[in-house]
ModelCIF file with pLDDT and N, C-alpha, C, O atoms, coordinates in Angstrom:
data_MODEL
#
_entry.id   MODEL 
#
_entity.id                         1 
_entity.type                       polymer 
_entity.pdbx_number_of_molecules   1 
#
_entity_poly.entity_id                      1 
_entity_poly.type                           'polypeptide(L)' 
_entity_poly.nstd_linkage                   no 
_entity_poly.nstd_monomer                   no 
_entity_poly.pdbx_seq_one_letter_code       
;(UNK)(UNK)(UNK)(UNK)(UNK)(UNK)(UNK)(UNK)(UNK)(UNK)(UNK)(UNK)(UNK)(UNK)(UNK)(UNK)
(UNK)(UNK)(UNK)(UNK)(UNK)(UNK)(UNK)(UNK)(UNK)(UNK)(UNK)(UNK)(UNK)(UNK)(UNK)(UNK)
(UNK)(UNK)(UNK)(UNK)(UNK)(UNK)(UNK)(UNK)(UNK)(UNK)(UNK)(UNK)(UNK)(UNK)(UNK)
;
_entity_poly.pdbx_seq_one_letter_code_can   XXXXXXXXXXXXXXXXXXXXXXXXXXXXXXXXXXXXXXXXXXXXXXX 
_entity_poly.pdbx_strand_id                 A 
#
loop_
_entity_poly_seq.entity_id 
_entity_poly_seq.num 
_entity_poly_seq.mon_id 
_entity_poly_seq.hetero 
1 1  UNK n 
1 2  UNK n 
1 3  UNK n 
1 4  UNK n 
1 5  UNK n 
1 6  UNK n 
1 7  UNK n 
1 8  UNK n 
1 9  UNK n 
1 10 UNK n 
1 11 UNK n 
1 12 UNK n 
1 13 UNK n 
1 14 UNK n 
1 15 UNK n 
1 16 UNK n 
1 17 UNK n 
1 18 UNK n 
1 19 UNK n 
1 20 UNK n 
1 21 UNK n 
1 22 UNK n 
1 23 UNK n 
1 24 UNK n 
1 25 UNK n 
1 26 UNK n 
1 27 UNK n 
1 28 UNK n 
1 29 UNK n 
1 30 UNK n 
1 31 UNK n 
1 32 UNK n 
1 33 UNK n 
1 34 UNK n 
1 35 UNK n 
1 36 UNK n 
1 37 UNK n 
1 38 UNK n 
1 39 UNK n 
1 40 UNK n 
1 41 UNK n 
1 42 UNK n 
1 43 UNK n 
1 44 UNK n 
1 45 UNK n 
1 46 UNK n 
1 47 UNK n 
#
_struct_asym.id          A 
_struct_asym.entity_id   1 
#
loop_
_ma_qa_metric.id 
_ma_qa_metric.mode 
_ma_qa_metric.name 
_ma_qa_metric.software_group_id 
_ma_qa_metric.type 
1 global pLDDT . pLDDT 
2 local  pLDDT . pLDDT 
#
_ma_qa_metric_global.metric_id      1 
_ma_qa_metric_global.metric_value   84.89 
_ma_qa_metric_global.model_id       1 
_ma_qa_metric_global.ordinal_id     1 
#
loop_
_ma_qa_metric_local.label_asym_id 
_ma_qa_metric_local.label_comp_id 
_ma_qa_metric_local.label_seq_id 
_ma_qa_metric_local.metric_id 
_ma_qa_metric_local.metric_value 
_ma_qa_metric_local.model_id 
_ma_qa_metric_local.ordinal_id 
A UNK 1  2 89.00 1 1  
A UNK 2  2 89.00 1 2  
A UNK 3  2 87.00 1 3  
A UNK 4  2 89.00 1 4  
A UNK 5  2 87.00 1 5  
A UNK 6  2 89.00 1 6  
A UNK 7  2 85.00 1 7  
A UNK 8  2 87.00 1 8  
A UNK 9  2 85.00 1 9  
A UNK 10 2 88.00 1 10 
A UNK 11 2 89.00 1 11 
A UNK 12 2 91.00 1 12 
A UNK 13 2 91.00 1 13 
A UNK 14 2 90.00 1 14 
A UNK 15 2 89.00 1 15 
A UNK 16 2 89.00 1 16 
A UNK 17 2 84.00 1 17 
A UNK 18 2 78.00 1 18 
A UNK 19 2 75.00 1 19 
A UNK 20 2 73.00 1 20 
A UNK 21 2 71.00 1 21 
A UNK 22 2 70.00 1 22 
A UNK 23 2 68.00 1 23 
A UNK 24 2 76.00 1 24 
A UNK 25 2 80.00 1 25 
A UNK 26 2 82.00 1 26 
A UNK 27 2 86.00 1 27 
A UNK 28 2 86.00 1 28 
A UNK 29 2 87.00 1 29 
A UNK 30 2 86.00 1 30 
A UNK 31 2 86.00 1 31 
A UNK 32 2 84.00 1 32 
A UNK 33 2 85.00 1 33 
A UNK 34 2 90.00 1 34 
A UNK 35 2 92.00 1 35 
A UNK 36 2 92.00 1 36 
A UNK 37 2 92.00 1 37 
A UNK 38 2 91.00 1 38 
A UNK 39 2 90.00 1 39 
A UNK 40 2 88.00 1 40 
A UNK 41 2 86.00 1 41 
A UNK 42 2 82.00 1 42 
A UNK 43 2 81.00 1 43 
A UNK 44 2 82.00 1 44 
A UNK 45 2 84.00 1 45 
A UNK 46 2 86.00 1 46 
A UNK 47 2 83.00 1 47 
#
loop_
_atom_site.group_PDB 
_atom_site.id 
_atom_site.type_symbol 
_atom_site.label_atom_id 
_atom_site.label_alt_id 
_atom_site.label_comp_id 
_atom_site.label_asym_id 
_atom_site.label_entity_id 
_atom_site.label_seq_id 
_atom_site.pdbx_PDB_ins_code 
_atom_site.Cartn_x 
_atom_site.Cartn_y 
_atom_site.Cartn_z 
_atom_site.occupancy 
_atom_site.B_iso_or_equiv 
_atom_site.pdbx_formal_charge 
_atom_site.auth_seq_id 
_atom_site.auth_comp_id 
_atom_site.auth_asym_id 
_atom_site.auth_atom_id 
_atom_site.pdbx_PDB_model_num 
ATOM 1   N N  . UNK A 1 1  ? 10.441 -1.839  16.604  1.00 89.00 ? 1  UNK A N  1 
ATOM 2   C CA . UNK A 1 1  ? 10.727 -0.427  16.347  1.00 89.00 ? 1  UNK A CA 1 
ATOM 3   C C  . UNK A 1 1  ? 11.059 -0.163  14.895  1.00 89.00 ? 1  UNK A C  1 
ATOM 4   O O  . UNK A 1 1  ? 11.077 -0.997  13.990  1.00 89.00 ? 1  UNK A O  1 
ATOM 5   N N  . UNK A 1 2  ? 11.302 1.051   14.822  1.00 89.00 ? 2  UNK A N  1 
ATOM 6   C CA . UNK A 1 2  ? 11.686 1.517   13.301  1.00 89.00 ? 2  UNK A CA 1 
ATOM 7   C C  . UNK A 1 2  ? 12.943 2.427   13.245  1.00 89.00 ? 2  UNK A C  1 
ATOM 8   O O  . UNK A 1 2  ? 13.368 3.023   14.234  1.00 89.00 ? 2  UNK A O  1 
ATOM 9   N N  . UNK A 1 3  ? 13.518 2.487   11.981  1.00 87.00 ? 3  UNK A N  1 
ATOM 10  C CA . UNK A 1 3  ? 14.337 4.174   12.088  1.00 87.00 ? 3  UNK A CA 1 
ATOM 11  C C  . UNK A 1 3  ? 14.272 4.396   10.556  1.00 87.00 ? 3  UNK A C  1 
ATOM 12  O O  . UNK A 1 3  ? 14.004 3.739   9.550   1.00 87.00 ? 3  UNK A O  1 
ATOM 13  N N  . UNK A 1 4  ? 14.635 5.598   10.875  1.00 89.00 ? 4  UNK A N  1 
ATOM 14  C CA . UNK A 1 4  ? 14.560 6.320   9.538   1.00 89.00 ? 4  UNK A CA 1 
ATOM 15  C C  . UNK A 1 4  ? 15.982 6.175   9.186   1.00 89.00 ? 4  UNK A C  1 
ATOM 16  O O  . UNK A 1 4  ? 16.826 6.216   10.081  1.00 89.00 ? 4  UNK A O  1 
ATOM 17  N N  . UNK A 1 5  ? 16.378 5.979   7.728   1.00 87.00 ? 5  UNK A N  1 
ATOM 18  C CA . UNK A 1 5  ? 18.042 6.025   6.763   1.00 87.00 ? 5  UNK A CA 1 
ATOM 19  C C  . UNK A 1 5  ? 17.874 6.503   5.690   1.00 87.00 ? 5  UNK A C  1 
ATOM 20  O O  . UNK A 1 5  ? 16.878 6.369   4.980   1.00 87.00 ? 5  UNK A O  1 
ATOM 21  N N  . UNK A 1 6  ? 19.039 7.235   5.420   1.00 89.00 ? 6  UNK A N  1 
ATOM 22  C CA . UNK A 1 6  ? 19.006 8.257   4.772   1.00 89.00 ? 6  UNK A CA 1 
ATOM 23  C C  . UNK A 1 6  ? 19.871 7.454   3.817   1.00 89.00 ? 6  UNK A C  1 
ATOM 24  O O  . UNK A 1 6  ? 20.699 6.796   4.447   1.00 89.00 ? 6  UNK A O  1 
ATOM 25  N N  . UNK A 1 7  ? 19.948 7.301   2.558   1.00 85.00 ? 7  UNK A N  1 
ATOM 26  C CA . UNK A 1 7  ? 20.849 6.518   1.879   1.00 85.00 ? 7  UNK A CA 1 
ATOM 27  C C  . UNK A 1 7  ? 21.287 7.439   1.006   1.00 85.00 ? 7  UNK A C  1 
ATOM 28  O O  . UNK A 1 7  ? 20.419 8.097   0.433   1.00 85.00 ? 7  UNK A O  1 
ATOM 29  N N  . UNK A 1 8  ? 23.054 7.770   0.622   1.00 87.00 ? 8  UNK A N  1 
ATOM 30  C CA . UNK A 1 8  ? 23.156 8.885   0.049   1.00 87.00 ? 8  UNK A CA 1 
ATOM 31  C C  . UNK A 1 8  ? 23.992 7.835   -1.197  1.00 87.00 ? 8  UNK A C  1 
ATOM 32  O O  . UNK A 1 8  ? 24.503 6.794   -0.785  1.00 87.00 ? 8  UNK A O  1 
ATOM 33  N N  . UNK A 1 9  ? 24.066 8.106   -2.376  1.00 85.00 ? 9  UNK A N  1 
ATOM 34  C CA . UNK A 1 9  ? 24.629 7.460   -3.258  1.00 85.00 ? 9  UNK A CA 1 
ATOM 35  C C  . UNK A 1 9  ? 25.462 8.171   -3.789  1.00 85.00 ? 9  UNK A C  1 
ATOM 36  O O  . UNK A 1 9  ? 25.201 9.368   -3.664  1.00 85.00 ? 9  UNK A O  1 
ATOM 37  N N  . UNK A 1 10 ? 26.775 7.845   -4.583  1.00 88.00 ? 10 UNK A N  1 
ATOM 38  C CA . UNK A 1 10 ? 28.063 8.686   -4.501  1.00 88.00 ? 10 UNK A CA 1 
ATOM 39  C C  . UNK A 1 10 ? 28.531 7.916   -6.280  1.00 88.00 ? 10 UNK A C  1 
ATOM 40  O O  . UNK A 1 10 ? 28.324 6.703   -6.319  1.00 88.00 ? 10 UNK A O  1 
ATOM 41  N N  . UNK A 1 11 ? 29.003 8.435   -7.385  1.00 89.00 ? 11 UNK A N  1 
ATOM 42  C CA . UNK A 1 11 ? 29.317 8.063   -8.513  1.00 89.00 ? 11 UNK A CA 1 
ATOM 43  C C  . UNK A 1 11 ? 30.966 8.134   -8.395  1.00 89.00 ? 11 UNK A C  1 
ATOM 44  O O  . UNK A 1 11 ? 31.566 9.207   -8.459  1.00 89.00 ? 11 UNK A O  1 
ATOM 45  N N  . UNK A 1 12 ? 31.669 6.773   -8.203  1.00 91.00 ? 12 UNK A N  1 
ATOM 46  C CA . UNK A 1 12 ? 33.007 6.810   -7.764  1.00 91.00 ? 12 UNK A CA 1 
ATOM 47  C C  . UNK A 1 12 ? 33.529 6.549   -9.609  1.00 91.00 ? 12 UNK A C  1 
ATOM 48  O O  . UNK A 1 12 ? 34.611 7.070   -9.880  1.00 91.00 ? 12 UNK A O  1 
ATOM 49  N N  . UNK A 1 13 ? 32.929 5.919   -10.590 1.00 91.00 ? 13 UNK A N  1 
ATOM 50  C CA . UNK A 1 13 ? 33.911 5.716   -11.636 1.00 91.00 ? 13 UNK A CA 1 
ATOM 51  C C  . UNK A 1 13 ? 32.809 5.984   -12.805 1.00 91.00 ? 13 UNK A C  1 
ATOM 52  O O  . UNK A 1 13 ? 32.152 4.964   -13.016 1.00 91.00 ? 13 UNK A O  1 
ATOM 53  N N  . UNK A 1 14 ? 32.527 6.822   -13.423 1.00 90.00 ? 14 UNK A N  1 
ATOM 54  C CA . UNK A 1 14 ? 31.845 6.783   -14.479 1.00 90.00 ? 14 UNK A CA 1 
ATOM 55  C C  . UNK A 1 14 ? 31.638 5.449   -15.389 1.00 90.00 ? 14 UNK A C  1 
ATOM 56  O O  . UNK A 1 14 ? 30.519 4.962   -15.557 1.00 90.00 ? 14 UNK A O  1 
ATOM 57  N N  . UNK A 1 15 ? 32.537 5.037   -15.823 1.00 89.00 ? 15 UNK A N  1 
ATOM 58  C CA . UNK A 1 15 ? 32.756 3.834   -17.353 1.00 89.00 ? 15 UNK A CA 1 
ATOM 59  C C  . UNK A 1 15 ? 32.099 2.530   -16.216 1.00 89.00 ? 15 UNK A C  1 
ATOM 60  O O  . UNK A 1 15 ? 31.921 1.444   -16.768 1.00 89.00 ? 15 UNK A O  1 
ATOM 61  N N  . UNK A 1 16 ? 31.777 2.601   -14.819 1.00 89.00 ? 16 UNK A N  1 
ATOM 62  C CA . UNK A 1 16 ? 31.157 1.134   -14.394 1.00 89.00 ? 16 UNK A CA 1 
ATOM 63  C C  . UNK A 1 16 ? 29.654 1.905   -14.284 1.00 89.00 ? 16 UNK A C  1 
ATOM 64  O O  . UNK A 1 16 ? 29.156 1.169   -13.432 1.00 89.00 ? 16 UNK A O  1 
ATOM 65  N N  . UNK A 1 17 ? 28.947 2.576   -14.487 1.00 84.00 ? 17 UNK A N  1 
ATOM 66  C CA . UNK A 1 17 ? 27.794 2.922   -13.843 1.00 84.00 ? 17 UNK A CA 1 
ATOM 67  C C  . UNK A 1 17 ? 27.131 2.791   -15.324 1.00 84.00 ? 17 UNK A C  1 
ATOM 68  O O  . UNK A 1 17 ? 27.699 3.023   -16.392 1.00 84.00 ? 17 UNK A O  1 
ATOM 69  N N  . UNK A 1 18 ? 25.982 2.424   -15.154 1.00 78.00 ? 18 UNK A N  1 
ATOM 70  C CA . UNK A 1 18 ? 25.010 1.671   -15.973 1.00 78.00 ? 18 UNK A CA 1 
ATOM 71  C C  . UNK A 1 18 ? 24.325 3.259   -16.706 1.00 78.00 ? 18 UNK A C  1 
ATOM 72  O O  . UNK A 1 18 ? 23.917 4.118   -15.924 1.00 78.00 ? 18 UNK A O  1 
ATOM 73  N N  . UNK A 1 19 ? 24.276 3.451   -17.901 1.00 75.00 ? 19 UNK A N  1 
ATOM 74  C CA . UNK A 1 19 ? 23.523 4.388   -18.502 1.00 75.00 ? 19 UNK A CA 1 
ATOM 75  C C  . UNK A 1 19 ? 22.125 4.741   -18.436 1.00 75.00 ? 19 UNK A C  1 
ATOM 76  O O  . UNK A 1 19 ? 21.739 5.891   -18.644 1.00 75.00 ? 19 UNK A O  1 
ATOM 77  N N  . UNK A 1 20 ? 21.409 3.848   -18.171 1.00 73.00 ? 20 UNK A N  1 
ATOM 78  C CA . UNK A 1 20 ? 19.918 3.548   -17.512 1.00 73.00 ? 20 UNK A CA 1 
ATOM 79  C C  . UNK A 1 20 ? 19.839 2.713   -16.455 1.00 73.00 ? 20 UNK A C  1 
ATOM 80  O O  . UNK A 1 20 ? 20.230 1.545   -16.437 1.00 73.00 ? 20 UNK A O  1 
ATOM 81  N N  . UNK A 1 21 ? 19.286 3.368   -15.492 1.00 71.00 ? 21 UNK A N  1 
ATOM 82  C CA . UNK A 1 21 ? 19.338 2.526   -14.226 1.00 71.00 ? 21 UNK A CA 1 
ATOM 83  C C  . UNK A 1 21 ? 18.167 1.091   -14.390 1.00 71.00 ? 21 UNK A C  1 
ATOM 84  O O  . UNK A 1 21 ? 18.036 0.127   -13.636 1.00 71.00 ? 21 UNK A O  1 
ATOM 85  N N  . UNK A 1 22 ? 17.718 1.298   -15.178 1.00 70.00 ? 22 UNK A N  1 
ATOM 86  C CA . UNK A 1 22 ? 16.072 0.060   -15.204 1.00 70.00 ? 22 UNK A CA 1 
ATOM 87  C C  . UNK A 1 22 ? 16.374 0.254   -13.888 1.00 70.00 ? 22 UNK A C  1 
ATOM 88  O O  . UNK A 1 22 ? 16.737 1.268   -13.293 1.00 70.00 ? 22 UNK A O  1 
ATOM 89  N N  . UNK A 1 23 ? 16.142 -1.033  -13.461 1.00 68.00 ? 23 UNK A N  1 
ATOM 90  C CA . UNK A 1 23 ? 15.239 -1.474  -12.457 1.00 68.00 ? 23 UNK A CA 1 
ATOM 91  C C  . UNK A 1 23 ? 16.539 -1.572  -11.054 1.00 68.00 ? 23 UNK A C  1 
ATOM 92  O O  . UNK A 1 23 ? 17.028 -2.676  -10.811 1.00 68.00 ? 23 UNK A O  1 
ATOM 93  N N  . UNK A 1 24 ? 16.913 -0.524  -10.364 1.00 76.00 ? 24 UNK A N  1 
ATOM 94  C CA . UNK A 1 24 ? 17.816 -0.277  -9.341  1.00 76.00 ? 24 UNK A CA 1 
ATOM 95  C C  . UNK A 1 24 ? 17.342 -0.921  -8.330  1.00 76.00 ? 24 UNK A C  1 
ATOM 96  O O  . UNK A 1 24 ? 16.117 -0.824  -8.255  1.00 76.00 ? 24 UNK A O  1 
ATOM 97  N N  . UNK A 1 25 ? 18.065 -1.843  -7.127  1.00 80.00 ? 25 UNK A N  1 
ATOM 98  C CA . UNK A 1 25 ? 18.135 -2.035  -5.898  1.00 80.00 ? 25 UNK A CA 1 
ATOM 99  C C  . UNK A 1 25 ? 18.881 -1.943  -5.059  1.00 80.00 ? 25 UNK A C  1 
ATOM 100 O O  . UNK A 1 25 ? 20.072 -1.880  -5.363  1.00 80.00 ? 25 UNK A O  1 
ATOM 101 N N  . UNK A 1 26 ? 18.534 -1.905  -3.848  1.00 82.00 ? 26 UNK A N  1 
ATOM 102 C CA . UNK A 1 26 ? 19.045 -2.056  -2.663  1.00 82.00 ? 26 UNK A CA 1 
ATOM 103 C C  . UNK A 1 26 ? 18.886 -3.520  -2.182  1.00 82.00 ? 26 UNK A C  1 
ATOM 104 O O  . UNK A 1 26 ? 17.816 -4.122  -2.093  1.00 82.00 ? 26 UNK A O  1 
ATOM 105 N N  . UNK A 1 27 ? 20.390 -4.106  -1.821  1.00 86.00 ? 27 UNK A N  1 
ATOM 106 C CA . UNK A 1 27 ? 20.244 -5.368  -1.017  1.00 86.00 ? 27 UNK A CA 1 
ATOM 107 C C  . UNK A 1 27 ? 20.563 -5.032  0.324   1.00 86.00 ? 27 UNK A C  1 
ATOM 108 O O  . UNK A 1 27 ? 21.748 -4.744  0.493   1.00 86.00 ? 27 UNK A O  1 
ATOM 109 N N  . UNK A 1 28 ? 19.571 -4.975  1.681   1.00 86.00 ? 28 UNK A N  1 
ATOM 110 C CA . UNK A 1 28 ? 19.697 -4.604  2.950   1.00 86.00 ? 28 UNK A CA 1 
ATOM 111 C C  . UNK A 1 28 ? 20.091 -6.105  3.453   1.00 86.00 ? 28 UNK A C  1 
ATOM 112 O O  . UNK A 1 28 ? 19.660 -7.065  2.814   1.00 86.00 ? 28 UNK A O  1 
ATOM 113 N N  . UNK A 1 29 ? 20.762 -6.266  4.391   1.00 87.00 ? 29 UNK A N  1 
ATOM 114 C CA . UNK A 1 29 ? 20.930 -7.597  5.526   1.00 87.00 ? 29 UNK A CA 1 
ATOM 115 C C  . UNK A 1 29 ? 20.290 -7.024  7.072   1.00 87.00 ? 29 UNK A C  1 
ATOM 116 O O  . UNK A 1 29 ? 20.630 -5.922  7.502   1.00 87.00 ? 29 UNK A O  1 
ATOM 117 N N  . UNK A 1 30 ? 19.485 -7.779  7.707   1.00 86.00 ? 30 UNK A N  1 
ATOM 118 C CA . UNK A 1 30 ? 19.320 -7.618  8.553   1.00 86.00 ? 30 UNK A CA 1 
ATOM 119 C C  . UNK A 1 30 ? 19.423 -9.257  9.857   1.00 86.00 ? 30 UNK A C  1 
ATOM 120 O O  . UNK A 1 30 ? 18.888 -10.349 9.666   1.00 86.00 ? 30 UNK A O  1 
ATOM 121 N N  . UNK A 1 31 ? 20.117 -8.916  10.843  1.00 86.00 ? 31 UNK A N  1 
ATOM 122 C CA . UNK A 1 31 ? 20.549 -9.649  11.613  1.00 86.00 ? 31 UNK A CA 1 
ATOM 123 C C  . UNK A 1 31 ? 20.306 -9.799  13.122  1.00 86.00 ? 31 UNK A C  1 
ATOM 124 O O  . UNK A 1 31 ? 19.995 -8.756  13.698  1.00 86.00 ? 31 UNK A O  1 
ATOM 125 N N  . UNK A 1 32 ? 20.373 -10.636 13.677  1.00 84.00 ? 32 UNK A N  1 
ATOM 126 C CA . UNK A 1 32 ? 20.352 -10.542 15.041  1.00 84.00 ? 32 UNK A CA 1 
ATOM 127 C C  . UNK A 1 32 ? 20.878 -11.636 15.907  1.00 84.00 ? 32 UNK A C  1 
ATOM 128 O O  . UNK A 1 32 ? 21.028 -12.611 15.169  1.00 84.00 ? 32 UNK A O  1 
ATOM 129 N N  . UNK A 1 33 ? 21.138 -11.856 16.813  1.00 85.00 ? 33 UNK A N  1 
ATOM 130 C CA . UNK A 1 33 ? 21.937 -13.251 17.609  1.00 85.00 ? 33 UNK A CA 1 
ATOM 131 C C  . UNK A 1 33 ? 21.394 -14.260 17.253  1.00 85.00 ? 33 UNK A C  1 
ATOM 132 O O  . UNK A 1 33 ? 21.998 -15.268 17.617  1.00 85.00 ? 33 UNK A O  1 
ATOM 133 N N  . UNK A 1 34 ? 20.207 -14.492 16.503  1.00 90.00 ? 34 UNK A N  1 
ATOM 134 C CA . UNK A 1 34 ? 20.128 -15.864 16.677  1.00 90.00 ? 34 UNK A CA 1 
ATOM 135 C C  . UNK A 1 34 ? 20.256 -16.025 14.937  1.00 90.00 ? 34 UNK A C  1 
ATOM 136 O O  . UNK A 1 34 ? 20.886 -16.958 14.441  1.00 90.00 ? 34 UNK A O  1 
ATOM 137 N N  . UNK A 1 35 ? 19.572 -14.992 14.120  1.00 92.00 ? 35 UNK A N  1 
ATOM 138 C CA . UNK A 1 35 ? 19.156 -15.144 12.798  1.00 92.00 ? 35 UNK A CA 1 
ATOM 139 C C  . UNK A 1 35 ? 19.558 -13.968 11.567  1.00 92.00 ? 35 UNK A C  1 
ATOM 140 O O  . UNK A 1 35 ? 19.336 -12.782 11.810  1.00 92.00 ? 35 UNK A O  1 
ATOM 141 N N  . UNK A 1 36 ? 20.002 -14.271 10.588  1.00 92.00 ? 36 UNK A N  1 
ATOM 142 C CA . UNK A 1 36 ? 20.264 -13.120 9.520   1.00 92.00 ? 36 UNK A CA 1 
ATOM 143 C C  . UNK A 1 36 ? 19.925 -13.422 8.326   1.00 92.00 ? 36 UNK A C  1 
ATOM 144 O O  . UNK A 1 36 ? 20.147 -14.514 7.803   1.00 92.00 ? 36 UNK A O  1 
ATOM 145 N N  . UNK A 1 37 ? 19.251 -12.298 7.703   1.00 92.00 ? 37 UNK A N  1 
ATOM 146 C CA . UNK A 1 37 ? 17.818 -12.451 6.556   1.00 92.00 ? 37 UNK A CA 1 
ATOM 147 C C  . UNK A 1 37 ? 18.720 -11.122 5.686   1.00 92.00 ? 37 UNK A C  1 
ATOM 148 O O  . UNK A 1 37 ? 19.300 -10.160 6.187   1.00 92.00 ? 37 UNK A O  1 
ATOM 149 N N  . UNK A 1 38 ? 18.540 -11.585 3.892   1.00 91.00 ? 38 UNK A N  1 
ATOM 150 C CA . UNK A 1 38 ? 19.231 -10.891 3.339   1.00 91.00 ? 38 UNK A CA 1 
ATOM 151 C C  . UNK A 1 38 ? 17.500 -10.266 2.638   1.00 91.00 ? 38 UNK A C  1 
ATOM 152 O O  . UNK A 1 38 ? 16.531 -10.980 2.382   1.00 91.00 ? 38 UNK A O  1 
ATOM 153 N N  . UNK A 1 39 ? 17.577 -9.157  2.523   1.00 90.00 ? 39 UNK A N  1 
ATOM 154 C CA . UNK A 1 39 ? 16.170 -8.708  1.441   1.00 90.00 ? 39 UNK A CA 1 
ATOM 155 C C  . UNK A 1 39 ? 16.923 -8.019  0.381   1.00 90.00 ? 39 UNK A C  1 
ATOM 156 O O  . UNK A 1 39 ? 18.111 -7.721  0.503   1.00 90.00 ? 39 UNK A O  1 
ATOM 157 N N  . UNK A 1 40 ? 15.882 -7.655  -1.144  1.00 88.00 ? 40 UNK A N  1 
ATOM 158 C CA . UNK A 1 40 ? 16.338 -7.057  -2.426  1.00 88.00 ? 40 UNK A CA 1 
ATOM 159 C C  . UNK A 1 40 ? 15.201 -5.882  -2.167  1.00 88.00 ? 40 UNK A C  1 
ATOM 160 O O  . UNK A 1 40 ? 14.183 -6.260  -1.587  1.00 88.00 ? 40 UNK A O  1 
ATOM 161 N N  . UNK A 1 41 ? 15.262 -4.894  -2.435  1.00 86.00 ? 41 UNK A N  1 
ATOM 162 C CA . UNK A 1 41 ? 13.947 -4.179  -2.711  1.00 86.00 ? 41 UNK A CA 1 
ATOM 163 C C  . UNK A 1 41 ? 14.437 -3.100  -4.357  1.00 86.00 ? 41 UNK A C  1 
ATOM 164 O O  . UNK A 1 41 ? 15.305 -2.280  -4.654  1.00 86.00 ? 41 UNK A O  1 
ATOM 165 N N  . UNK A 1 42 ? 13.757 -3.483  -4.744  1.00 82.00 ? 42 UNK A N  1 
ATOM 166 C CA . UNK A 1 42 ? 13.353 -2.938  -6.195  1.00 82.00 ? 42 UNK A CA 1 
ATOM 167 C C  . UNK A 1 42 ? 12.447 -1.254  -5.618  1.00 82.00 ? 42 UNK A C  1 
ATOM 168 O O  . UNK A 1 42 ? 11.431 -1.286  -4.924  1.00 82.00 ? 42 UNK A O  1 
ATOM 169 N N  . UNK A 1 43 ? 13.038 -0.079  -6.048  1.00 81.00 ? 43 UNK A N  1 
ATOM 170 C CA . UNK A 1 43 ? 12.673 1.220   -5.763  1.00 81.00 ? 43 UNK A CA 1 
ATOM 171 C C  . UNK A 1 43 ? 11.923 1.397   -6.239  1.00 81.00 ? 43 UNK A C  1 
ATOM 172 O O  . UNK A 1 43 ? 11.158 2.079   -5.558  1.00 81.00 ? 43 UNK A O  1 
ATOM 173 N N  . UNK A 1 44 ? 11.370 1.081   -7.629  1.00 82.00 ? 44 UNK A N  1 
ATOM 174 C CA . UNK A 1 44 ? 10.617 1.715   -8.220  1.00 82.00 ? 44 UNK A CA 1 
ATOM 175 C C  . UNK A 1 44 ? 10.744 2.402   -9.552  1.00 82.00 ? 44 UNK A C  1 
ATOM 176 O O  . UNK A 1 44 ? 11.878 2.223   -9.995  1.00 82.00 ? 44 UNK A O  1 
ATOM 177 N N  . UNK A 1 45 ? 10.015 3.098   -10.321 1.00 84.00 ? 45 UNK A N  1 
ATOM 178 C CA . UNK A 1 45 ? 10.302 3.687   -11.901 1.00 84.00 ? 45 UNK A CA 1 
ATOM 179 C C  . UNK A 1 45 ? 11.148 4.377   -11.324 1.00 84.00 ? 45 UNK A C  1 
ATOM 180 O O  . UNK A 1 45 ? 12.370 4.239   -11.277 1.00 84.00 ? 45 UNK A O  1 
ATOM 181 N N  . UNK A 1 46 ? 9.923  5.776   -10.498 1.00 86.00 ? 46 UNK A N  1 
ATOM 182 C CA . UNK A 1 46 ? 10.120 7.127   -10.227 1.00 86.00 ? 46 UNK A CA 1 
ATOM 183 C C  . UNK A 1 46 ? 12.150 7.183   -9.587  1.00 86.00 ? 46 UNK A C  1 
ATOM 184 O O  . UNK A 1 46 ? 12.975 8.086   -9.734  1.00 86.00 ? 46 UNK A O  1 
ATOM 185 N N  . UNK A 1 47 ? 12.231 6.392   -9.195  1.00 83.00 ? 47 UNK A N  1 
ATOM 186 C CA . UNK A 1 47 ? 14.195 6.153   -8.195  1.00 83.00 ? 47 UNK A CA 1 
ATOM 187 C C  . UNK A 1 47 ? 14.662 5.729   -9.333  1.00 83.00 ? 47 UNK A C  1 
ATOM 188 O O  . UNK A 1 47 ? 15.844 5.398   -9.430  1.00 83.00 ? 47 UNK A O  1 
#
């Protein structure tokens, strides 16, 4: 199956957040009873 997530991002401290994002990711974990797999995904320029 699939689902759709909505990922909302929130700026909690100015002086830690990077002035140019280059190259932003998301590290997702995905798991299950027997096995758990960490992925990176790189967004893209346009994100």
């Amino acid at each position: 199956g699939s689902r759709k997530i909505v990922v909302t991002v929130r700026v909690t401290e100015c002086g830690k957040v990077p002035r140019n994002a280059g190259l932003p990711f998301l590290d997702v974990t995905l798991r299950n009873t027997r096995a758990k797999e960490a992925h990176s995904y790189i967004l893209g320029a346009r994100y």
